[in-house]
N, C-alpha and C. Protein backbone atom coordinates (compact mmCIF):
# COMPACT_ATOMS: atom_id res chain seq x y z
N UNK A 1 43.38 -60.28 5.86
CA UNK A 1 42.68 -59.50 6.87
C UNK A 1 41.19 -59.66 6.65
N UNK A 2 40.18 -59.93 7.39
CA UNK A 2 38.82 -60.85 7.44
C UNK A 2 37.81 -59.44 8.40
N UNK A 3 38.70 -58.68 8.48
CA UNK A 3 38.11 -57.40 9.99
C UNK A 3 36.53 -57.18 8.80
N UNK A 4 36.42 -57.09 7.61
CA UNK A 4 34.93 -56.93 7.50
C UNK A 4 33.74 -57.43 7.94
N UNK A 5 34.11 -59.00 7.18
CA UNK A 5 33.37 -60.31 7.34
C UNK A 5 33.10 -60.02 8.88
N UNK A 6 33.97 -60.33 9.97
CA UNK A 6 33.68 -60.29 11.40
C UNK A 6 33.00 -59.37 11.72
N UNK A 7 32.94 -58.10 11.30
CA UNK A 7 31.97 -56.83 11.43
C UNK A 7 30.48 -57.38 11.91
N UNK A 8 30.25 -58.60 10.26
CA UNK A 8 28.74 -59.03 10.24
C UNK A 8 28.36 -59.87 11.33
N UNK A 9 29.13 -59.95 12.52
CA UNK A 9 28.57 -61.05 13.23
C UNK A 9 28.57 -60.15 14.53
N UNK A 10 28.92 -59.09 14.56
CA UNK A 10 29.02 -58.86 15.85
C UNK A 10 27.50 -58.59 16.58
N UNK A 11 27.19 -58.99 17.70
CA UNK A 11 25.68 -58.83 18.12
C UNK A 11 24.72 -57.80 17.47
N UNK A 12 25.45 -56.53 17.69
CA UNK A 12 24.56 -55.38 17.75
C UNK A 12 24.44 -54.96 15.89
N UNK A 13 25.81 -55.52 15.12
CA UNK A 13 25.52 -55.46 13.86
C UNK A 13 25.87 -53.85 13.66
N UNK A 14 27.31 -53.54 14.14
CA UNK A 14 27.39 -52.43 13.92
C UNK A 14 28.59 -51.74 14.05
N UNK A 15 29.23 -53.27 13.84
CA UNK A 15 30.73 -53.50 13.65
C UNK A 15 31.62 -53.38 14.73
N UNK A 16 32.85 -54.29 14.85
CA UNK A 16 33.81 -55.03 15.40
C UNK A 16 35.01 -54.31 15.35
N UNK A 17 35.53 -53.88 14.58
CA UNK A 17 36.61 -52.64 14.76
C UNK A 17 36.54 -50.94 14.78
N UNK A 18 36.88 -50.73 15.26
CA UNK A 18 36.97 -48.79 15.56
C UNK A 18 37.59 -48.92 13.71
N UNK A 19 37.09 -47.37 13.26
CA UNK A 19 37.06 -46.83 11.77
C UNK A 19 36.88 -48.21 10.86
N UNK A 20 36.28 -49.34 10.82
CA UNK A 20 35.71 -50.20 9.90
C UNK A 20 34.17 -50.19 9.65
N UNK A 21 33.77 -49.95 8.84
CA UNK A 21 32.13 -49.87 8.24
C UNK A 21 31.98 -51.68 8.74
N UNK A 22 30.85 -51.34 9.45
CA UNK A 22 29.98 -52.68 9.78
C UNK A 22 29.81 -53.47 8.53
N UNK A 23 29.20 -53.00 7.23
CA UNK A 23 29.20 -53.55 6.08
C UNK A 23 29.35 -52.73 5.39
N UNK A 24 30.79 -52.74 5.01
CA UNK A 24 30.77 -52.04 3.44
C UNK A 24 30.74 -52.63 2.08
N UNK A 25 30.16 -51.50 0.92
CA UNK A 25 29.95 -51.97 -0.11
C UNK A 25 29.01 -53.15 -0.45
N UNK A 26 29.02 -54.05 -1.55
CA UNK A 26 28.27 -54.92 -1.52
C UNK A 26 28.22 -56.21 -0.66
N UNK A 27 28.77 -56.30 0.38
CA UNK A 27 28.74 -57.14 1.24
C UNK A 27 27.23 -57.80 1.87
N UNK A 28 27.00 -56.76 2.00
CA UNK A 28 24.80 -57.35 2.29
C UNK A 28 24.37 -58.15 1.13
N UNK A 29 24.73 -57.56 0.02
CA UNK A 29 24.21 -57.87 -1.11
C UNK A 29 24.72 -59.26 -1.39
N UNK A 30 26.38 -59.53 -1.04
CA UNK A 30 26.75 -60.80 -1.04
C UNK A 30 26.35 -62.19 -0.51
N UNK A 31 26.05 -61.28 0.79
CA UNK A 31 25.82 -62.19 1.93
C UNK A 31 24.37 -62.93 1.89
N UNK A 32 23.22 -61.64 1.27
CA UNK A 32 22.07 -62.33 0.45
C UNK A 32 21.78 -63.43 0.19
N UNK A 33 22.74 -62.90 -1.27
CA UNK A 33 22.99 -64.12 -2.78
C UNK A 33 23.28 -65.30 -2.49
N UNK A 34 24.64 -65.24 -1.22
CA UNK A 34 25.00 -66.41 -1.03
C UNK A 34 23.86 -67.42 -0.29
N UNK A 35 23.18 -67.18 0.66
CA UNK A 35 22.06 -67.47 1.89
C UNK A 35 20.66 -67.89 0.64
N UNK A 36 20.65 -67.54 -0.40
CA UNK A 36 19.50 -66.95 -0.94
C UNK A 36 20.05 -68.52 -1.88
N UNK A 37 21.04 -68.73 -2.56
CA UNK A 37 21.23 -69.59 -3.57
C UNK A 37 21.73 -70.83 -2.75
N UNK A 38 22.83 -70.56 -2.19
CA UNK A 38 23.24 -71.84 -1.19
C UNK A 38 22.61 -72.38 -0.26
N UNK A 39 21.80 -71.75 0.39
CA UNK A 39 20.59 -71.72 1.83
C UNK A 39 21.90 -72.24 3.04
N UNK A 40 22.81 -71.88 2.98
CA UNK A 40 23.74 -71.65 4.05
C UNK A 40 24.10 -70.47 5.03
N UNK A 41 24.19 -70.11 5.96
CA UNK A 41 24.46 -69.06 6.52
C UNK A 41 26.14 -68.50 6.18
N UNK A 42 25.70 -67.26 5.15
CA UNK A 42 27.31 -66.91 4.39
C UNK A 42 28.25 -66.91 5.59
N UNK A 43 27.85 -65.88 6.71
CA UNK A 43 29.83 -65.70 7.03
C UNK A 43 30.01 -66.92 8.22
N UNK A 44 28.93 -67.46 9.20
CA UNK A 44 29.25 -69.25 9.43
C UNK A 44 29.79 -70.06 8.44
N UNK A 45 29.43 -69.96 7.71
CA UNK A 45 29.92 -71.34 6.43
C UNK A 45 30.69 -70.92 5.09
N UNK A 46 30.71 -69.49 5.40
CA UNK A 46 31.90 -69.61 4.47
C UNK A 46 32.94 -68.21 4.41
N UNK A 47 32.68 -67.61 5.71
CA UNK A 47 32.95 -66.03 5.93
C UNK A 47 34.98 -66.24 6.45
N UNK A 48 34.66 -67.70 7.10
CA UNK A 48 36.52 -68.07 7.32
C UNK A 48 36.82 -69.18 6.44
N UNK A 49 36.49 -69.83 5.48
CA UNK A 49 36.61 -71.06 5.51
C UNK A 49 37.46 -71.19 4.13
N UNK A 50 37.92 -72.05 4.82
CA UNK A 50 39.64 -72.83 3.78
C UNK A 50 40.70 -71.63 3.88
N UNK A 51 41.47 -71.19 2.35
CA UNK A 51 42.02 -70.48 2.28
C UNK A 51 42.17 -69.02 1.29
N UNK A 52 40.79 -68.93 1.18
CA UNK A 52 40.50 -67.76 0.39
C UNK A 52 39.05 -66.96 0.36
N UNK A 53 37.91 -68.14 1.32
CA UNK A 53 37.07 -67.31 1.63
C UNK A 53 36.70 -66.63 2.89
N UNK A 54 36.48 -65.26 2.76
CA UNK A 54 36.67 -64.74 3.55
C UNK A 54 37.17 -63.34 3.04
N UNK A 55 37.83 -62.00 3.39
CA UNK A 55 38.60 -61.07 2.88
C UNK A 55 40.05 -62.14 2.76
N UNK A 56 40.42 -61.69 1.51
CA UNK A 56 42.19 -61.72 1.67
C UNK A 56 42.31 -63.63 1.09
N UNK A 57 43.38 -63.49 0.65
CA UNK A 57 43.35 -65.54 0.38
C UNK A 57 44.91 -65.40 0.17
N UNK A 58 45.45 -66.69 0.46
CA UNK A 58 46.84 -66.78 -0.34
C UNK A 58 46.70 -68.18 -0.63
N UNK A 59 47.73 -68.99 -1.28
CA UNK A 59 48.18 -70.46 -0.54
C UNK A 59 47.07 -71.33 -2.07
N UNK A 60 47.61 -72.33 -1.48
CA UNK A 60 46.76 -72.85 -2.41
C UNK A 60 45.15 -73.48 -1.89
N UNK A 61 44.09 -73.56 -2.60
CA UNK A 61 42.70 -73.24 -2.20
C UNK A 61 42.40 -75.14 -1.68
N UNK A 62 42.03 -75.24 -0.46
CA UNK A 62 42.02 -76.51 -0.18
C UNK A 62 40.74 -77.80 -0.86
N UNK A 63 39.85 -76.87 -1.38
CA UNK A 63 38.79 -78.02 -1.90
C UNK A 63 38.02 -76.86 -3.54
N UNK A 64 36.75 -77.56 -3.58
CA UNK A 64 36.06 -77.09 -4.94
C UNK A 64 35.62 -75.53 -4.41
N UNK A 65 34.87 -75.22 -2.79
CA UNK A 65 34.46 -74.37 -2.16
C UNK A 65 35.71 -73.65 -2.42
N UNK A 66 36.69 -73.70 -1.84
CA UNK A 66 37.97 -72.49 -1.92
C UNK A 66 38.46 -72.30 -3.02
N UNK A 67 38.19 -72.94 -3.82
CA UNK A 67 39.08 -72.62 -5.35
C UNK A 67 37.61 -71.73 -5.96
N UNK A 68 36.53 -71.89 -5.50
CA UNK A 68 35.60 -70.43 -5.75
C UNK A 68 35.48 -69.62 -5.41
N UNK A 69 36.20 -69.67 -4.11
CA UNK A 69 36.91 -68.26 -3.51
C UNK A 69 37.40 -67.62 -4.11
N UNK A 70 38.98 -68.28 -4.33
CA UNK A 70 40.00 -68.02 -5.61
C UNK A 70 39.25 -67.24 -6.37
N UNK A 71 38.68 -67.89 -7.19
CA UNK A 71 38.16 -66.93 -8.64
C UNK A 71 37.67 -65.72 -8.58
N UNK A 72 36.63 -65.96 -7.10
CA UNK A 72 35.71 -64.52 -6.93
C UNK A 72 37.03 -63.54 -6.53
N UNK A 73 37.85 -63.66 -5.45
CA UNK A 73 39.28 -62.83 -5.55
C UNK A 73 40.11 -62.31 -6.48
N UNK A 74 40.18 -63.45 -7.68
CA UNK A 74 40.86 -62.83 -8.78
C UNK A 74 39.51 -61.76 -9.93
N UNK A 75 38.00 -62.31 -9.67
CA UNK A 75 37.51 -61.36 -10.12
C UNK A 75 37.45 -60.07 -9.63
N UNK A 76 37.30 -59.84 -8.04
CA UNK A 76 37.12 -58.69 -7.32
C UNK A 76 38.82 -57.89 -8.11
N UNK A 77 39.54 -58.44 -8.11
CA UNK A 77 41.16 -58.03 -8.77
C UNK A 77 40.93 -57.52 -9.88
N UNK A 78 40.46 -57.78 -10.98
CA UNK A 78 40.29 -56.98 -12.07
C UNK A 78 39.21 -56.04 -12.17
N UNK A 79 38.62 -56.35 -11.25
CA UNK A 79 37.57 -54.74 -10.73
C UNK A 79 38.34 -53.89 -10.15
N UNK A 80 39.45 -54.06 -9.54
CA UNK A 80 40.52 -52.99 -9.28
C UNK A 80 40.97 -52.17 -10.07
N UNK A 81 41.49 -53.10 -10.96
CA UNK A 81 42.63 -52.83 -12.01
C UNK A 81 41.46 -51.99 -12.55
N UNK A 82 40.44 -52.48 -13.15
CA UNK A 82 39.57 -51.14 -13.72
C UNK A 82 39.51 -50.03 -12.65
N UNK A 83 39.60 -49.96 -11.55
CA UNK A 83 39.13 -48.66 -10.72
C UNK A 83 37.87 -48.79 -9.91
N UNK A 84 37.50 -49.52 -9.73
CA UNK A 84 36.05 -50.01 -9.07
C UNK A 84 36.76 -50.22 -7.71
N UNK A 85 35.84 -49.35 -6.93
CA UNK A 85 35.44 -49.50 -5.66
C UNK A 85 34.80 -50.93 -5.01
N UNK A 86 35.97 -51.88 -4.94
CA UNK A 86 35.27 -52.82 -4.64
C UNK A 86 34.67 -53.08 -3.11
N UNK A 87 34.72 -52.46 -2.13
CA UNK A 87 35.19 -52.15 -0.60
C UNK A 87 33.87 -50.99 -0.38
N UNK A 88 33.23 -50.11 -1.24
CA UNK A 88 32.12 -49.33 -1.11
C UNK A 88 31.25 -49.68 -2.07
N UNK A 89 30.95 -50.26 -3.12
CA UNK A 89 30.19 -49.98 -3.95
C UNK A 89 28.87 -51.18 -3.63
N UNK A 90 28.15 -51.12 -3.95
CA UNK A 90 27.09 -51.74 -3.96
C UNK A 90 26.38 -51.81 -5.29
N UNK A 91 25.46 -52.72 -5.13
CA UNK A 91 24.71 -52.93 -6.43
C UNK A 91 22.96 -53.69 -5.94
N UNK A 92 22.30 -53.56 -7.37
CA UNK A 92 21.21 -54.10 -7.08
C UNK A 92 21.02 -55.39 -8.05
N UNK A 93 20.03 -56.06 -7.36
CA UNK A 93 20.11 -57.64 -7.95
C UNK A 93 18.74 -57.90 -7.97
N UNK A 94 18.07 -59.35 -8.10
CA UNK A 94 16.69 -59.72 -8.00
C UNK A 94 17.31 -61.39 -7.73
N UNK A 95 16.33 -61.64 -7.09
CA UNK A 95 16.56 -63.63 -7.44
C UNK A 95 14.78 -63.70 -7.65
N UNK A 96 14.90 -64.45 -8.68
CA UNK A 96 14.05 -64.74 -9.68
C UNK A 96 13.71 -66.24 -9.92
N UNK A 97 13.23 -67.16 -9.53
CA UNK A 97 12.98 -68.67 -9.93
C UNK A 97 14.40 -69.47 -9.89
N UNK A 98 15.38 -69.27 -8.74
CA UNK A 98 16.11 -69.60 -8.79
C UNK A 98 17.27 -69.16 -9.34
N UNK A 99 17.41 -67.87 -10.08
CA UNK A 99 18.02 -67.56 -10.58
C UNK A 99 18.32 -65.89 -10.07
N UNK A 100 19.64 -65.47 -10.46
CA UNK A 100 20.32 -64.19 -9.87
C UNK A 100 20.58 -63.19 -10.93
N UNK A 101 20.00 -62.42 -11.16
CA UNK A 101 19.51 -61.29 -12.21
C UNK A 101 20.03 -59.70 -11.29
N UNK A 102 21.52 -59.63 -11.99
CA UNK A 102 22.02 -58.34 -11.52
C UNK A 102 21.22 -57.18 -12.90
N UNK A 103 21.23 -56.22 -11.67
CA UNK A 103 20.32 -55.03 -12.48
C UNK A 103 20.97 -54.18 -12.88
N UNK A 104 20.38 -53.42 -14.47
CA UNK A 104 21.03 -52.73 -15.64
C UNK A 104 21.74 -51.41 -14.23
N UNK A 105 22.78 -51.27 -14.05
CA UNK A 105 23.57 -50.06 -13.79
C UNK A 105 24.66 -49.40 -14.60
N UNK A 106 25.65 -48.97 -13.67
CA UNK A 106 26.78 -48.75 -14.50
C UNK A 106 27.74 -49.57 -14.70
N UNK A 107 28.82 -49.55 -15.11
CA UNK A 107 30.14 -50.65 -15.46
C UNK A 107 30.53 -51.31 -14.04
N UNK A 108 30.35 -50.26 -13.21
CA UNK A 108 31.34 -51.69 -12.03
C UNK A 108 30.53 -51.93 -11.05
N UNK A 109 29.10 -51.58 -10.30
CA UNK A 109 28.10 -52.48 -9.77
C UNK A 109 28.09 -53.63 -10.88
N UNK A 110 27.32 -53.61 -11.88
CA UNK A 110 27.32 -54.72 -12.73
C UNK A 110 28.18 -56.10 -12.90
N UNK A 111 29.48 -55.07 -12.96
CA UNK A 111 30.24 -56.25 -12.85
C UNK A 111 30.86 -57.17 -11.02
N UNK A 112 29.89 -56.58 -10.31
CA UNK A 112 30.55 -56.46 -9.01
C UNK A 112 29.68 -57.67 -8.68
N UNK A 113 28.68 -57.04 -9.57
CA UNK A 113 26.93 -58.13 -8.94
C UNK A 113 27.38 -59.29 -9.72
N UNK A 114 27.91 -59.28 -10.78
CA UNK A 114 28.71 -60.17 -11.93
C UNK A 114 29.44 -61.28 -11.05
N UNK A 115 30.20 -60.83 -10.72
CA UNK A 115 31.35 -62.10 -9.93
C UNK A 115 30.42 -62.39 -9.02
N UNK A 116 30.19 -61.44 -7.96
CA UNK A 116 29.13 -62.32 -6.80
C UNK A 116 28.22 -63.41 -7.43
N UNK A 117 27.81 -63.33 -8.51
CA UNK A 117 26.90 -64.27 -8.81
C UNK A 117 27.77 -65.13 -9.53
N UNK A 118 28.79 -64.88 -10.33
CA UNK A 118 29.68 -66.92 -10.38
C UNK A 118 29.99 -67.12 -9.05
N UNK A 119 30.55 -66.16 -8.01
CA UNK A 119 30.76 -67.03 -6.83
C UNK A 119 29.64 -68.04 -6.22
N UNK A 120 28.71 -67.30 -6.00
CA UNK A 120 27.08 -68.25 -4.96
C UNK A 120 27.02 -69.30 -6.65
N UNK A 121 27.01 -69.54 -7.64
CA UNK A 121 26.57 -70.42 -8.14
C UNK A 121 27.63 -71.48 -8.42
N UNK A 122 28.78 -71.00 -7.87
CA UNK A 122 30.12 -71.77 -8.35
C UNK A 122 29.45 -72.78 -6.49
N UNK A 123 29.24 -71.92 -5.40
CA UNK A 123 29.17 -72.63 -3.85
C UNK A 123 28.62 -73.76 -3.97
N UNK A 124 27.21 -73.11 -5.04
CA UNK A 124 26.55 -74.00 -5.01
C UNK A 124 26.40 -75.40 -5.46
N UNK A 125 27.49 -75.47 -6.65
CA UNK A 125 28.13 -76.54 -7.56
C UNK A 125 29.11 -77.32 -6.41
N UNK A 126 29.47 -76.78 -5.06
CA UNK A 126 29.96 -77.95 -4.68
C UNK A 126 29.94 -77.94 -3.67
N UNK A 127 28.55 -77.36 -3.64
CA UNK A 127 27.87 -78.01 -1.99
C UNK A 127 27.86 -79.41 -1.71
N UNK A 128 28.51 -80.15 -1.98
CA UNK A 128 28.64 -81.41 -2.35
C UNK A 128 30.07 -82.17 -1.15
N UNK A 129 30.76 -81.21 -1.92
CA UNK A 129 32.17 -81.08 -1.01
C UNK A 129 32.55 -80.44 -0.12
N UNK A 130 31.68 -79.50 0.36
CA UNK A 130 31.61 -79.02 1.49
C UNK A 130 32.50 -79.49 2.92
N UNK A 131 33.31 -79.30 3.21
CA UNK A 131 33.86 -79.86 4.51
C UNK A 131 34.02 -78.83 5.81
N UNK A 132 33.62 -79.19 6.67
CA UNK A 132 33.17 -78.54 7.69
C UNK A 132 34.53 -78.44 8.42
N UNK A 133 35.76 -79.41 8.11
CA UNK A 133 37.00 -79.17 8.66
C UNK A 133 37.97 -77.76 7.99
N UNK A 134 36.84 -77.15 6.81
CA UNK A 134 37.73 -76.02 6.82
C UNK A 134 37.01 -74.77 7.08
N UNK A 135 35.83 -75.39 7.50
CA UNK A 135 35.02 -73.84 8.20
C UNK A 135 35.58 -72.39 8.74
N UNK A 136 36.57 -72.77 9.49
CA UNK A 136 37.53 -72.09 10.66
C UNK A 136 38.59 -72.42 9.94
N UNK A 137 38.99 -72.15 9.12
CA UNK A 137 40.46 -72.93 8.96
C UNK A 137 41.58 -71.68 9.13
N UNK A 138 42.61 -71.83 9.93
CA UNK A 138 43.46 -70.80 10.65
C UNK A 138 44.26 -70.21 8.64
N UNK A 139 44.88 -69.11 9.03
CA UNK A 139 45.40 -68.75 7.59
C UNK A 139 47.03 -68.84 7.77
N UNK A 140 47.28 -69.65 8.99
CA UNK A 140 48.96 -69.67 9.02
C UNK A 140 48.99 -71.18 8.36
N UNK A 141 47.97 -72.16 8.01
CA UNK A 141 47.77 -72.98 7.50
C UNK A 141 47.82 -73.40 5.77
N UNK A 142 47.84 -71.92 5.43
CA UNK A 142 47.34 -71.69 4.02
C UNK A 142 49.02 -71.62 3.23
């Protein structure tokens, strides 16, 4: 289910489904990091793309980009299992000379700002492989 991600695109920016937060949690903050380190536009280029980025993944991850999906999913997963609000919480960050410097908080912003930042630096490792045939890629495919 992707109903967040789509939130961020809707014109007015003020969300796409009845009772869904336009952006919840650290999602701005994601969407940043990613734009900020990758210089890609996050949910164009990577808000549907392959089979795990985006909300929600199954299947197996079709290139280097989706298998960093993968990970950031299985990290957002053990922010569960601890109890972290992964869906409201937010956090604060800096980018710094190229670099992504999550700021001293408590246990699960930290670690929230934590994965977001292997994800945008994992993107960025294979901006390389990038394929534009899985931009859109449908999830009955996955």
């Amino acid at each position: 289910d992707r109903k967040f991600l789509l939130c961020l695109v809707s014109p007015a920016g003020l969300g796409c489904f009845p009772g869904v937060p336009a952006v919840p949690g650290g999602l701005l903050e994601l969407k940043s990091m990613i734009e900020k380190v990758t210089g890609k536009n996050a949910v164009k280029n990577y808000g549907f793309y392959g089979c795990y980025c985006g909300w929600g993944g199954h299947g197996t991850p079709k290139d280097g980009t989706d298998w960093c999906c993968r990970m950031h999913d299985r990290c957002y997963g053990l922010l569960e299992e601890k109890h972290c609000a992964i869906r409201t919480q937010s956090y604060d960050y800096r980018f710094t000379q190229d670099l992504v410097i999550c700021e001293h908080d408590s246990f699960c912003p930290v670690r929230l700002c934590a994965c977001d930042r292997k994800l945008v630096y994992c993107l960025r490792r294979n901006l390389w492989s990038y394929n534009r045939l899985y931009q859109y890629y449908p999830n009955f495919l996955c």
